[in-house]
Protein backbone atom coordinates (compact mmCIF):
# COMPACT_ATOMS: atom_id res chain seq x y z
CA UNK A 1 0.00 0.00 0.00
CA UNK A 2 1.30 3.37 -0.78
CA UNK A 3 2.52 4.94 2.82
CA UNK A 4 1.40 8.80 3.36
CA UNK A 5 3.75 11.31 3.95
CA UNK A 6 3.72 13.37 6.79
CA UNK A 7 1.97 16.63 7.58
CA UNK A 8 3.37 19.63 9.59
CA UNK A 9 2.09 22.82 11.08
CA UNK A 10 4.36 26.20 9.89
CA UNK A 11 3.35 29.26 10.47
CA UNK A 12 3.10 32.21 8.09
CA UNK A 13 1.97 35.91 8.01
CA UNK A 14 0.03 35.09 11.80
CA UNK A 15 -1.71 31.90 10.78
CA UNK A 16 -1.01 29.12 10.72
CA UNK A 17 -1.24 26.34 8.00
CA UNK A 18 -0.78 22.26 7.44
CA UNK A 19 2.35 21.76 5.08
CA UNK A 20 2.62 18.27 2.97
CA UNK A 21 5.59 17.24 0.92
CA UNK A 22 3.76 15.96 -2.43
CA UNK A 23 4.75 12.63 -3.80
CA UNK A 24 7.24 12.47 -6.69
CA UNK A 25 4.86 10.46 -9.20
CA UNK A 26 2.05 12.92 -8.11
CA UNK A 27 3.70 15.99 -8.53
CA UNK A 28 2.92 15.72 -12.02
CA UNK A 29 -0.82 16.40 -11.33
CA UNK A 30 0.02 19.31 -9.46
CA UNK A 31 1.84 20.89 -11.86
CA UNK A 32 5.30 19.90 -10.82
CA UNK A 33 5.43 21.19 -7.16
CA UNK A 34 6.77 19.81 -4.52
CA UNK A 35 4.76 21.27 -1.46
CA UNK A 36 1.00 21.61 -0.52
CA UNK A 37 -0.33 24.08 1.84
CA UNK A 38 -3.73 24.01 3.35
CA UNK A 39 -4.82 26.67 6.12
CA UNK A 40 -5.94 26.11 9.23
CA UNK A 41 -8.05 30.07 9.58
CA UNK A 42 -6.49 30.69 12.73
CA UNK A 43 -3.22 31.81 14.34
CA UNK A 44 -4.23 30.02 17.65
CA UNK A 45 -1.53 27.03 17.64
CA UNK A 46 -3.60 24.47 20.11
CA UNK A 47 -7.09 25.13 17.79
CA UNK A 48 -5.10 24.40 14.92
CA UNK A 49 -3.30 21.81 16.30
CA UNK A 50 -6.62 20.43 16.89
CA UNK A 51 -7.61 21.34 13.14
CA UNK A 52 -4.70 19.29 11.92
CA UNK A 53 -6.02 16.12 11.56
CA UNK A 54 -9.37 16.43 9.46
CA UNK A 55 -6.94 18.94 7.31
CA UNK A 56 -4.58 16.64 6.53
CA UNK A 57 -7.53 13.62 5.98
CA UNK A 58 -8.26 16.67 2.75
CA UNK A 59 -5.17 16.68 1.46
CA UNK A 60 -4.62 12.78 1.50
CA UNK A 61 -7.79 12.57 -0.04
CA UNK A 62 -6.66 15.21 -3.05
CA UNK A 63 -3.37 13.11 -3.04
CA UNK A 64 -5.85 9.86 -3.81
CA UNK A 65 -7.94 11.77 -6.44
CA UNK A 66 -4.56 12.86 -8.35
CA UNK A 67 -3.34 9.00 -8.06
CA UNK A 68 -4.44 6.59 -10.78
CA UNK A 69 -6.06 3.20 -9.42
CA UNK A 70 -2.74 0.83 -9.66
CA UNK A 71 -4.95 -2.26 -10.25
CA UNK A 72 -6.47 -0.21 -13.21
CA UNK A 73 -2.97 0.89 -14.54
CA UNK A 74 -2.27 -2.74 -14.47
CA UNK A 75 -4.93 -3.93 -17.00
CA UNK A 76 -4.44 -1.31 -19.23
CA UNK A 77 -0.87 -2.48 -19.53
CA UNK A 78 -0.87 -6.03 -19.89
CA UNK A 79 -3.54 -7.90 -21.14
CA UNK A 80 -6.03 -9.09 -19.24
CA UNK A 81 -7.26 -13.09 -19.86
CA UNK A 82 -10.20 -13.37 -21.17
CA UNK A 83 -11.18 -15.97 -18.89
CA UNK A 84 -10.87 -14.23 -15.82
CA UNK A 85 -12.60 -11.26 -17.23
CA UNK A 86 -16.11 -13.35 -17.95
CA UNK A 87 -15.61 -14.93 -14.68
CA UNK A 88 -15.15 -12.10 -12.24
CA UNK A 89 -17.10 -8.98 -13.74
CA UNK A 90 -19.88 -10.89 -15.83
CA UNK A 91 -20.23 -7.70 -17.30
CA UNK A 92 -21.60 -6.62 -21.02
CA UNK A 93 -18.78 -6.58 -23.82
CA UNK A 94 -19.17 -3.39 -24.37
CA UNK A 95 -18.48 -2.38 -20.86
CA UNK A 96 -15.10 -1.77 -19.22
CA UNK A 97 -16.75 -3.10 -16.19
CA UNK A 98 -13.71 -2.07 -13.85
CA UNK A 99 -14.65 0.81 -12.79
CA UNK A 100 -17.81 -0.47 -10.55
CA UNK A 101 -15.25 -3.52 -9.48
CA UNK A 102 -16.05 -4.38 -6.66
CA UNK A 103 -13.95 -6.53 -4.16
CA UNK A 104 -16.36 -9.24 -3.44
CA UNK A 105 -14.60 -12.16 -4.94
CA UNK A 106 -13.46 -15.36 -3.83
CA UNK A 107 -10.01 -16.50 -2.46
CA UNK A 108 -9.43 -18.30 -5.69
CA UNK A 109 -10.68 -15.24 -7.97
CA UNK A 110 -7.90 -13.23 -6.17
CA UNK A 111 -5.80 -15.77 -6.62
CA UNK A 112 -6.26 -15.84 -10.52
CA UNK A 113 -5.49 -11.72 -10.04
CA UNK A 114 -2.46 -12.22 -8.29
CA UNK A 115 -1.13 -14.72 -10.93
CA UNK A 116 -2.04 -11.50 -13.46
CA UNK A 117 -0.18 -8.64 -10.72
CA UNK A 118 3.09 -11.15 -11.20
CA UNK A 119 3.03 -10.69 -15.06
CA UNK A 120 3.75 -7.49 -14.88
CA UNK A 121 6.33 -7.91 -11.78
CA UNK A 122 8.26 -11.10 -13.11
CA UNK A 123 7.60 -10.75 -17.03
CA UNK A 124 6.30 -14.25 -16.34
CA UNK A 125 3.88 -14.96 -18.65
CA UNK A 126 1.59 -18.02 -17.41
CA UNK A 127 -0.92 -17.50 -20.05
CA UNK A 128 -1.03 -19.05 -23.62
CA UNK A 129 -1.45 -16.05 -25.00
CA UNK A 130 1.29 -13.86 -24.65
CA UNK A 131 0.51 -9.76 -23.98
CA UNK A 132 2.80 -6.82 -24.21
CA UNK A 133 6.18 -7.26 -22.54
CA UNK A 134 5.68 -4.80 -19.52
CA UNK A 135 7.96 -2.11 -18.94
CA UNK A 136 9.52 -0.53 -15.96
CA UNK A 137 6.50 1.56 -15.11
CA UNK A 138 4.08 -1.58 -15.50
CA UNK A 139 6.35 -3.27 -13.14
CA UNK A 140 5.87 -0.76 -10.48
CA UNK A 141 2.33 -0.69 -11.59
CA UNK A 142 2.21 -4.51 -10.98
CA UNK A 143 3.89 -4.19 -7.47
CA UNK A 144 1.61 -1.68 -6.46
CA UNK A 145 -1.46 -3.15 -7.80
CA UNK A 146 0.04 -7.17 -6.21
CA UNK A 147 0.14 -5.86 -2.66
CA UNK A 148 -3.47 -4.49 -3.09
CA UNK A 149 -4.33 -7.79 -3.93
CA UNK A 150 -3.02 -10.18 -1.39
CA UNK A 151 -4.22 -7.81 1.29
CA UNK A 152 -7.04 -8.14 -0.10
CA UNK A 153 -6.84 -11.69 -0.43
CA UNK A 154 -6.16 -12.38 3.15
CA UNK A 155 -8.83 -10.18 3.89
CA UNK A 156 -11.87 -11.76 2.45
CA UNK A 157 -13.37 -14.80 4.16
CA UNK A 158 -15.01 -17.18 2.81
CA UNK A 159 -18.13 -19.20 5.08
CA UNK A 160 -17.69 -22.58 3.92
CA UNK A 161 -14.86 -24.93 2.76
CA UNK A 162 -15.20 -26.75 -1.01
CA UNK A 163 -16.92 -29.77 1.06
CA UNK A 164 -19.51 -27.39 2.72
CA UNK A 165 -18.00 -26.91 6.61
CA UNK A 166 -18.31 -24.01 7.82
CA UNK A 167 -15.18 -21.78 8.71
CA UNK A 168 -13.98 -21.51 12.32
CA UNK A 169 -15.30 -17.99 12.87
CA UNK A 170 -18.84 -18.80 11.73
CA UNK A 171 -18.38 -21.92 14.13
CA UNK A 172 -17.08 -19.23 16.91
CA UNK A 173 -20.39 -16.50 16.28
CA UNK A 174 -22.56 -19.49 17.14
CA UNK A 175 -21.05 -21.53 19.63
CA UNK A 176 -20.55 -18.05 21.84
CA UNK A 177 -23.73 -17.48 21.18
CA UNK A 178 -25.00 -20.04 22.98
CA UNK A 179 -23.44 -18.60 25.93
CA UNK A 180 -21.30 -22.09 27.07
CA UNK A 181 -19.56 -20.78 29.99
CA UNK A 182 -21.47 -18.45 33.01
CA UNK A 183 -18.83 -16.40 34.42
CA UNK A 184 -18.64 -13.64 32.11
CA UNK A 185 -14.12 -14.11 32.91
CA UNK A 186 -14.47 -16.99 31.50
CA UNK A 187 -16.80 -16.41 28.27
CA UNK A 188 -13.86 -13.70 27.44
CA UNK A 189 -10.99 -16.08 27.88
CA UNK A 190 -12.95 -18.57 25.34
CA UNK A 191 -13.38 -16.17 23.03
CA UNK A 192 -9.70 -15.06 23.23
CA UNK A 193 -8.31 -18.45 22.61
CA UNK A 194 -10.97 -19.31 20.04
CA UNK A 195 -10.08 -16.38 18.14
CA UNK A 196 -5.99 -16.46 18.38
CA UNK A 197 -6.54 -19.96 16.93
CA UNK A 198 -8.43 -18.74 14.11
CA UNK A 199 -5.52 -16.69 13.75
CA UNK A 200 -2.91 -19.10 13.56
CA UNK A 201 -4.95 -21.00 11.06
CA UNK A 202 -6.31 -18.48 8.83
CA UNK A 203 -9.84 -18.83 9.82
CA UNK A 204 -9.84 -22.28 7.75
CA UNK A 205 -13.15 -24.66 7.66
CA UNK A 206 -13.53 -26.90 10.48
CA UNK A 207 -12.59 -30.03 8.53
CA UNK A 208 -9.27 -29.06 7.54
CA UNK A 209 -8.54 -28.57 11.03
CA UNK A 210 -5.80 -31.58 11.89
CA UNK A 211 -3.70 -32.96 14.29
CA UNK A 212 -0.43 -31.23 12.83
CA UNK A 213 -2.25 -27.92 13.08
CA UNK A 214 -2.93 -28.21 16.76
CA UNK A 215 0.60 -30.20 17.56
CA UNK A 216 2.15 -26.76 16.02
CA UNK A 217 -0.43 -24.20 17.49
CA UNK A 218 0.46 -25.81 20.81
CA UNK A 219 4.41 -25.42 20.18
CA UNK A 220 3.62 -22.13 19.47
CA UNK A 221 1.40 -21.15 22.36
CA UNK A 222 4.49 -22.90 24.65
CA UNK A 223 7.25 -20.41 23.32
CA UNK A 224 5.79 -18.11 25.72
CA UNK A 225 3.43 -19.32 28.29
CA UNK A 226 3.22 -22.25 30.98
CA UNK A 227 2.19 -25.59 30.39
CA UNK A 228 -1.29 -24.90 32.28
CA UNK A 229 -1.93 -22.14 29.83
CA UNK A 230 -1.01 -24.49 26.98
CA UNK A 231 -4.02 -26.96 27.88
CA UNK A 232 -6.28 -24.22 29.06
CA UNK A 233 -6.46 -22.63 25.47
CA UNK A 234 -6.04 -25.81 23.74
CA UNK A 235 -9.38 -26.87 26.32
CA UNK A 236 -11.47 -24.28 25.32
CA UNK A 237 -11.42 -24.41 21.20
CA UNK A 238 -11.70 -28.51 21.78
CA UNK A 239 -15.04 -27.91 23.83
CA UNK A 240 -16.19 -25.87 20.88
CA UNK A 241 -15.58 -28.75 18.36
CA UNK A 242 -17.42 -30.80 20.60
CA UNK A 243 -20.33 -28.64 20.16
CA UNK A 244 -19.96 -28.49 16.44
CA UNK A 245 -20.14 -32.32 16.47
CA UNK A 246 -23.34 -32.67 18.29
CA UNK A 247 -24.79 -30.14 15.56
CA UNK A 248 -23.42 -32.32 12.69
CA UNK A 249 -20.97 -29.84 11.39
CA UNK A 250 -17.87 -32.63 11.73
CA UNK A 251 -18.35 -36.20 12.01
CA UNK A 252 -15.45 -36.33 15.07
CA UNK A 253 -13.79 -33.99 17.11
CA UNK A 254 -10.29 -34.01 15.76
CA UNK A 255 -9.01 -33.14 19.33
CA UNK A 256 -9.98 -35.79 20.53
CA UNK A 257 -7.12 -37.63 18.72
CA UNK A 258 -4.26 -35.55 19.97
CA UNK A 259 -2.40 -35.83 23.42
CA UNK A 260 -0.08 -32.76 24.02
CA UNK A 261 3.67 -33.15 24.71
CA UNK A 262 4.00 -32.64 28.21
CA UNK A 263 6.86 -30.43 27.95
CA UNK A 264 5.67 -27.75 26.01
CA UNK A 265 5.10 -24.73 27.63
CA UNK A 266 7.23 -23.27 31.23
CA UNK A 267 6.70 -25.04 34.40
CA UNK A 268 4.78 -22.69 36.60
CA UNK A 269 6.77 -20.72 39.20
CA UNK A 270 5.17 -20.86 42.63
CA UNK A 271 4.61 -17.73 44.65
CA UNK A 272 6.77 -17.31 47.37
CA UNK A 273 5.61 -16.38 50.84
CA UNK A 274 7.33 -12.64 52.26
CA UNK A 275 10.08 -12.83 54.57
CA UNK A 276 9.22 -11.65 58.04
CA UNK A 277 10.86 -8.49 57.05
CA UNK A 278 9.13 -7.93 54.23
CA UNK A 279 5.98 -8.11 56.61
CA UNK A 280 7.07 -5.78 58.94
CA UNK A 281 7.70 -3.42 56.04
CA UNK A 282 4.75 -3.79 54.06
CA UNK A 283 2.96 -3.89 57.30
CA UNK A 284 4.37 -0.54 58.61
CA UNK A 285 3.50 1.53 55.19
CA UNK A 286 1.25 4.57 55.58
CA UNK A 287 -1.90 3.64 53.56
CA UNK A 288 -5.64 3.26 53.35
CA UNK A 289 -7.79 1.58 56.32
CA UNK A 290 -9.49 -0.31 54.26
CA UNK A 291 -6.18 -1.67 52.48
CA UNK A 292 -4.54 -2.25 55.66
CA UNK A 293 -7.48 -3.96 57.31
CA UNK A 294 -7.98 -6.31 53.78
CA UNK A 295 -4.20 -7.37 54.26
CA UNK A 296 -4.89 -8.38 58.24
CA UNK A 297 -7.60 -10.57 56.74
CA UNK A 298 -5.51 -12.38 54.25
CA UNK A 299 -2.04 -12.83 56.04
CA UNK A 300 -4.12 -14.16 59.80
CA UNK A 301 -6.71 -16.29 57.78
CA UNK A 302 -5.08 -17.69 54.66
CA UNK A 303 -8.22 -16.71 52.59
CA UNK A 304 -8.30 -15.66 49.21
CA UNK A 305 -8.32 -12.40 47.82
CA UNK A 306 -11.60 -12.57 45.86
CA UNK A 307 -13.09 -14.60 49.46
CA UNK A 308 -11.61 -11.63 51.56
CA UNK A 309 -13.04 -8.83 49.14
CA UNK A 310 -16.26 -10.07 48.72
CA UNK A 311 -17.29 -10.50 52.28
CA UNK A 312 -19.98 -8.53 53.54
CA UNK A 313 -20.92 -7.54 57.55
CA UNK A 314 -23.71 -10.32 57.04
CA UNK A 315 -20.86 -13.04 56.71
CA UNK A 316 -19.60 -12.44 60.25
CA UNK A 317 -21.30 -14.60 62.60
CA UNK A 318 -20.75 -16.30 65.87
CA UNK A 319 -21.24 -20.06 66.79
CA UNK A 320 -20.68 -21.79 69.54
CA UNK A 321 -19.18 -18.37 70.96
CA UNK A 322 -16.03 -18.71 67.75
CA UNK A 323 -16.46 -15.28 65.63
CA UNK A 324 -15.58 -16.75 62.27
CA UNK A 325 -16.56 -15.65 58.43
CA UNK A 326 -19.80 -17.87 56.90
CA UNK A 327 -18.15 -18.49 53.21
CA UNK A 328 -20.62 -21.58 52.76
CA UNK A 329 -23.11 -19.15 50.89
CA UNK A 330 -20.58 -17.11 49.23
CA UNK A 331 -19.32 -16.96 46.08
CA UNK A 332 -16.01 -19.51 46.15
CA UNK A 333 -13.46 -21.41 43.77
CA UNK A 334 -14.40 -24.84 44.57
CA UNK A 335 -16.89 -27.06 46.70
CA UNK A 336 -14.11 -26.80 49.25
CA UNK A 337 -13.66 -22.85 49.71
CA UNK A 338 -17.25 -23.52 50.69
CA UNK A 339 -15.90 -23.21 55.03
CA UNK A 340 -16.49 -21.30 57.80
CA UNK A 341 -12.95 -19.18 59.24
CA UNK A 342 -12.16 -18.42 62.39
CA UNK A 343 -12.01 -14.79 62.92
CA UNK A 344 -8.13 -14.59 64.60
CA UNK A 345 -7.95 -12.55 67.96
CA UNK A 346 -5.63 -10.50 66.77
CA UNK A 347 -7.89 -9.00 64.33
CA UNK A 348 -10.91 -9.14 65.99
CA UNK A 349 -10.72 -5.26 67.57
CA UNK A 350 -11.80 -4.53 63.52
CA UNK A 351 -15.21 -5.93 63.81
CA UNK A 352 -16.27 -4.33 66.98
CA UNK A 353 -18.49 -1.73 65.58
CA UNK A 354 -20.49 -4.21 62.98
CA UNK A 355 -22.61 -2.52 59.75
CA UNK A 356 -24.43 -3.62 56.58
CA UNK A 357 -23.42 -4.47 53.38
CA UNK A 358 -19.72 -5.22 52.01
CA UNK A 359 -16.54 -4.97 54.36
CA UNK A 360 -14.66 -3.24 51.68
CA UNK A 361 -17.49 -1.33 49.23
CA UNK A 362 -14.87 0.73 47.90
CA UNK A 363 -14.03 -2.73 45.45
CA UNK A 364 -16.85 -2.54 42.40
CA UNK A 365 -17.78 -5.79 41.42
CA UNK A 366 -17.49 -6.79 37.97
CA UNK A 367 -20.00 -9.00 36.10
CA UNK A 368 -19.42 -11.78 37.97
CA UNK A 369 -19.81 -10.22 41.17
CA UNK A 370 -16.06 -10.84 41.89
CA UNK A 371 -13.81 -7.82 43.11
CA UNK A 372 -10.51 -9.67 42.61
CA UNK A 373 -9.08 -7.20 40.22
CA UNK A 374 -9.27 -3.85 41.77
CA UNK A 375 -8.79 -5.30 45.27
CA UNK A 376 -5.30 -7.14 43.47
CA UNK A 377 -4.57 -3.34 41.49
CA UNK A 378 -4.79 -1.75 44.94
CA UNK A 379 -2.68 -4.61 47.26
CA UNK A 380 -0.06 -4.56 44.86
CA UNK A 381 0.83 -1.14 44.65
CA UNK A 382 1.72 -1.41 48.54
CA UNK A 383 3.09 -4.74 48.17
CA UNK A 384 5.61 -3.58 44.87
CA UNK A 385 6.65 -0.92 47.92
CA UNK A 386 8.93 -3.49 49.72
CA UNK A 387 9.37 -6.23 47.11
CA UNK A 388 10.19 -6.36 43.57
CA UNK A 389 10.54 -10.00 43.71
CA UNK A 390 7.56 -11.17 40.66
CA UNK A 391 7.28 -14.13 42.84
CA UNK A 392 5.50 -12.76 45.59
CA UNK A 393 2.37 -11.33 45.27
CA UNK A 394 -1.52 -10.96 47.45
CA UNK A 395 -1.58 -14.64 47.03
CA UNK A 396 2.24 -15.08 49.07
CA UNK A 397 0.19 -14.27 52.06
CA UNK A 398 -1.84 -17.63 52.09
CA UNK A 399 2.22 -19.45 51.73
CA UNK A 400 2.73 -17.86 54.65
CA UNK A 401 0.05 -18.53 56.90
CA UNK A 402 0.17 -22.36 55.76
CA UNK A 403 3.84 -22.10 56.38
CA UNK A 404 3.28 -20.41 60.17
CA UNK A 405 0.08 -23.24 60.70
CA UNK A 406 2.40 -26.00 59.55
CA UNK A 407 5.46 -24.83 61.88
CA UNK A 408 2.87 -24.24 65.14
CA UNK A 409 2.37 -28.05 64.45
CA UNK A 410 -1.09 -27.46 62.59
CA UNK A 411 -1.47 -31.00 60.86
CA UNK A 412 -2.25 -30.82 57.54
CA UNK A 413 -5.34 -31.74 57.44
CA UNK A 414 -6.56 -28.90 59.77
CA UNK A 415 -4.43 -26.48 57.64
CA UNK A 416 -5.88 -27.68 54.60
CA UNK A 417 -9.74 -26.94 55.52
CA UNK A 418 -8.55 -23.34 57.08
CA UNK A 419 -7.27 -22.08 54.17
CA UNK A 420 -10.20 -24.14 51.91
CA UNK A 421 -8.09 -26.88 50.04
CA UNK A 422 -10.64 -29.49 52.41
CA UNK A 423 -13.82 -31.07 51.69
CA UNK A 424 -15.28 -27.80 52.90
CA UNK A 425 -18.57 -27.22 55.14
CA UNK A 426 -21.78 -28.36 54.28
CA UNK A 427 -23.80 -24.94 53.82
CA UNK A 428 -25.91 -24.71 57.45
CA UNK A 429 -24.59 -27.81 59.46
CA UNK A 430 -21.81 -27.87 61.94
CA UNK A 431 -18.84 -30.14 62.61
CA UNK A 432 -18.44 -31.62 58.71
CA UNK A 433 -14.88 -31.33 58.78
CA UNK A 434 -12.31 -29.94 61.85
CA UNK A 435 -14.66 -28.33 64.78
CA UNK A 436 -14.69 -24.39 64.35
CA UNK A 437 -13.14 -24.71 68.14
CA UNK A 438 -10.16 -26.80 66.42
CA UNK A 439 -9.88 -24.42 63.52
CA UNK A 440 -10.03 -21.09 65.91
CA UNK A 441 -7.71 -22.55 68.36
CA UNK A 442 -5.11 -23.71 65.07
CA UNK A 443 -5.11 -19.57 63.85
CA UNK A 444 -4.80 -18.45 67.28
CA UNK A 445 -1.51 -20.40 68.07
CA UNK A 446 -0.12 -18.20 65.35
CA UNK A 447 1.67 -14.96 65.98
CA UNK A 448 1.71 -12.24 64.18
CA UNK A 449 4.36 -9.57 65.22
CA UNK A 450 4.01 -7.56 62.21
CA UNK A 451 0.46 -6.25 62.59
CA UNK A 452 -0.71 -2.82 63.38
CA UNK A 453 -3.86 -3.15 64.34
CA UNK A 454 -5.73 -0.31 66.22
C-alpha cells in the first residue's frame, strides 16, 4: 500500500497552516510542485493543532484523487485473460466493467489476479497467449497493484470450505452465542483463545482442522506461556468442536485424537511467601484503612483475595461463641472454599463496631460479582513498595500462613480446611470437617508480630 507522507504545522503571516511534501509520481498532477499548503483560519496554535487532523484527511484525499487506481494501470498495460474477465465482472462486452469492481470475490478469484499482478512484476507470462512485454512503469504498476491484492486476499473470508463446513469464525459467532460458559471471565478467555486460533490458522473450515495444526499451534502457544496455559487454550477451542459435532458440522472432534507433549510450555513458578521483614515493612506503610485492614484478613486467615473482598458484615457470625466468616453461601473457587474461618484474635478489635453491606465497598464488582481485580490493582501497589521479587504477590500471604500453621504443628489436614483446600462445610450444618473450636484454636496459636492493628 502506498505509505502517506507526513503533515506539519508552519506558520506564516500570523496563521497558521498544514504543510505536505507531495509525492514524486504525483507531482505531475500538481503541476510539478513539490509542497502543498492548506490553512488552518487561525493563528491560535492548540485550535489548529486540533484542526490538523481532518486537514490533513483533505489533502490525502486530493493526493488519492490525483493518483491513478494501480490495479487499473495494471490492465491497461498487460492484457487481461479473457477468462478471468467473464468470470469475475460478468459484465456486457461493451463495458469496461472495472470501474464499478467491486472486491467481493473469492479467495481463488484473487488468486487468478495475483497470478495476473506477477506478469507485470516477473515478465512471467503463465498465459497461452502472450501480452505486451511490460515495462519498468508496468512493473511498479504490478507491485503496487500485487500488494493491493493479497491484502485483499487475506482479507476476504469465505463461510464454507469446497466440502460445505463451515469456517472456524462462523463456528465461533454461534457456539458463543450459545453462551457455554457463566462467568462472564471466562466467556472472554474462550473467546480469546478461540479467536488467536483462528488466527494461527487463517480462519480455515472446520474439517481441515488436523492434528499437525494443533501439535504446532500448541508449540507455538508454549514459546511463551506455561504448560497450564497451553491446555487451558487448547481446552477451550476442543469444547467448541465438541459442540460443532453434536450439531453435525464434523463427524469427530479431531481433538480428541491428539495428546499434548508434556513439555511444552514453562513449568509454573510458585509464589513465594514474604520474609518476616518484608511483613514488617509492608505492614508498617502509611496507607488506606481499608487496604490495611484487607491485608490483616488475608495474612491471619489464609483466605483468598476474591473470598476476603467479597465478604460482607452479614458473613460475620458467631457459633458456639467462635467469631468466624460464613463463606458456605458465598461466592467460592471450589466445593471446598465452601468453610467457615475463624475470625483470629488479633484481628478481631476490627469488627467491633459491625454494619451492613460489604466490608470493603470501595471494590466494584465486575459482572461476575467478583472484586478480585481492583482489590489485586490496589494490594499490589503497597506490596511492589517493599518487594520487587515477581514471585511474591496478594496470594504469598496464604504461603505464609500455611507455612506459620504448619510450623505451630497445625497437621495438615486442619491447615488444609482453614485455608479451603478441604472437603469444605456443608452450607448450614456444623462439625463436617475440623470443629470451628479446632480451627479457631489452630489460627490463634499463630503470631503475628508484624500487625498494626488499632
Amino acid at each position: 500500500m502506498v505509505e502517506l507522507p507526513h503533515t506539519t504545522l508552519v506558520k506564516i503571516k500570523d496563521k497558521y497552516y498544514v504543510n505536505c511534501t507531495i509525492p514524486d509520481d504525483l507531482r505531475p498532477f500538481f503541476k510539478g510542485r513539490k509542497q502543498i499548503r492548506r490553512s488552518t483560519g487561525t493563528a491560535d496554535k492548540s485550535l489548529a493543532e486540533r484542526r490538523k487532523h481532518s486537514i490533513s484527511s483533505k489533502i490525502y484525499a486530493e493526493f488519492d484523487a490525483a493518483r491513478p487506481d494501480p490495479i487499473s494501470e495494471l490492465f491497461r498495460m498487460i492484457d487481461f485473460p479473457k477468462h478471468i474477465e467473464d468470470k469475475l465482472y460478468d459484465v456486457p462486452p461493451e463495458d469496461d466493467g472495472f470501474e464499478d469492481w467491486e472486491p467481493e470475490l473469492t479467495k481463488a478469484d484473487l488468486q487468478d489476479l495475483l497470478a495476473v499482478a506477477r506478469v507485470a512484476m516477473t515478465k512471467v507470462e503463465p498465459w497461452e497467449t502472450v501480452g505486451r512485454t511490460p515495462e519498468p512503469e508496468a512493473r511498479r504498476k504490478g507491485r503496487e497493484a500485487y500488494l493491493i491484492l493479497k491484502e485483499m486476499l487475506t482479507d476476504t473470508k469465505t463461510t464454507k470450505s469446497s466440502s460445505g463446513c463451515p469456517v472456524l469464525s462462523v463456528v465461533q459467532k454461534d457456539y458463543l452465542a450459545t453462551k457455554p460458559y457463566g462467568p462472564a471471565k471466562t466467556m472472554r478467555d474462550a473467546e480469546l483463545a478461540i479467536t488467536e486460533f483462528i488466527d494461527f490458522t487463517k480462519d480455515i473450515a472446520l474439517d481441515g482442522v488436523t492434528a499437525v495444526l494443533i501439535h504446532s499451534y500448541a508449540e507455538k502457544i508454549g514459546e511463551t506461556k506455561s504448560r497450564e496455559t497451553v491446555a487451558k487454550k487448547i481446552g477451550y477451542v476442543k469444547r467448541m468442536f465438541d459442540w460443532a459435532v453434536r450439531k453435525g458440522f464434523v463427524e469427530t472432534n479431531i481433538f480428541m485424537t491428539v495428546k499434548l507433549d508434556k513439555k511444552l510450555g514453562t513449568a509454573r513458578a510458585s509464589y513465594q511467601p514474604f520474609t518476616n521483614a518484608e511483613l514488617e515493612s509492608l505492614f508498617s506503610l502509611k496507607m488506606p484503612d481499608h487496604l490495611r485492614n484487607l491485608l490483616s484478613i488475608l495474612a491471619t486467615t489464609g483466605m483468598r483475595l476474591d473470598e476476603a473482598a467479597l465478604l460482607d458484615w452479614e458473613n460475620i457470625k458467631t457459633e458456639a461463641g467462635i467469631l468466624h466468616f460464613d463463606l458456605t453461601d458465598s461466592i467460592v473457587k471450589t466445593k471446598g472454599s465452601a468453610r467457615k474461618v475463624p475470625i483470629p484474635k488479633v484481628i478481631q478489635p476490627l469488627f467491633i463496631s459491625p454494619a451492613k453491606g460489604p466490608l470493603f465497598p470501595e471494590f466494584s464488582r465486575d459482572k461476575d460479582g467478583k472484586a478480585q481485580a481492583p482489590a489485586s490493582k490496589a494490594l499490589m501497589k503497597q506490596i511492589r513498595k517493599v518487594t520487587g521479587d515477581r514471585l511474591k504477590v496478594v496470594h504469598s500471604l496464604r504461603g505464609n500462613l500455611k507455612d506459620l500453621l504448619r510450623d505451630a504443628g497445625i497437621s495438615k489436614e486442619v491447615n488444609d480446611f482453614i485455608t479451603g483446600h478441604g472437603s469444605g462445610d456443608v452450607a448450614g450444618s456444623y462439625g463436617s470437617g475440623p470443629s470451628l473450636k479446632v480451627r479457631a484454636d489452630a489460627l490463634n496459636s499463630v503470631e503475628h508480630p508484624w500487625l498494626r492493628t488499632r
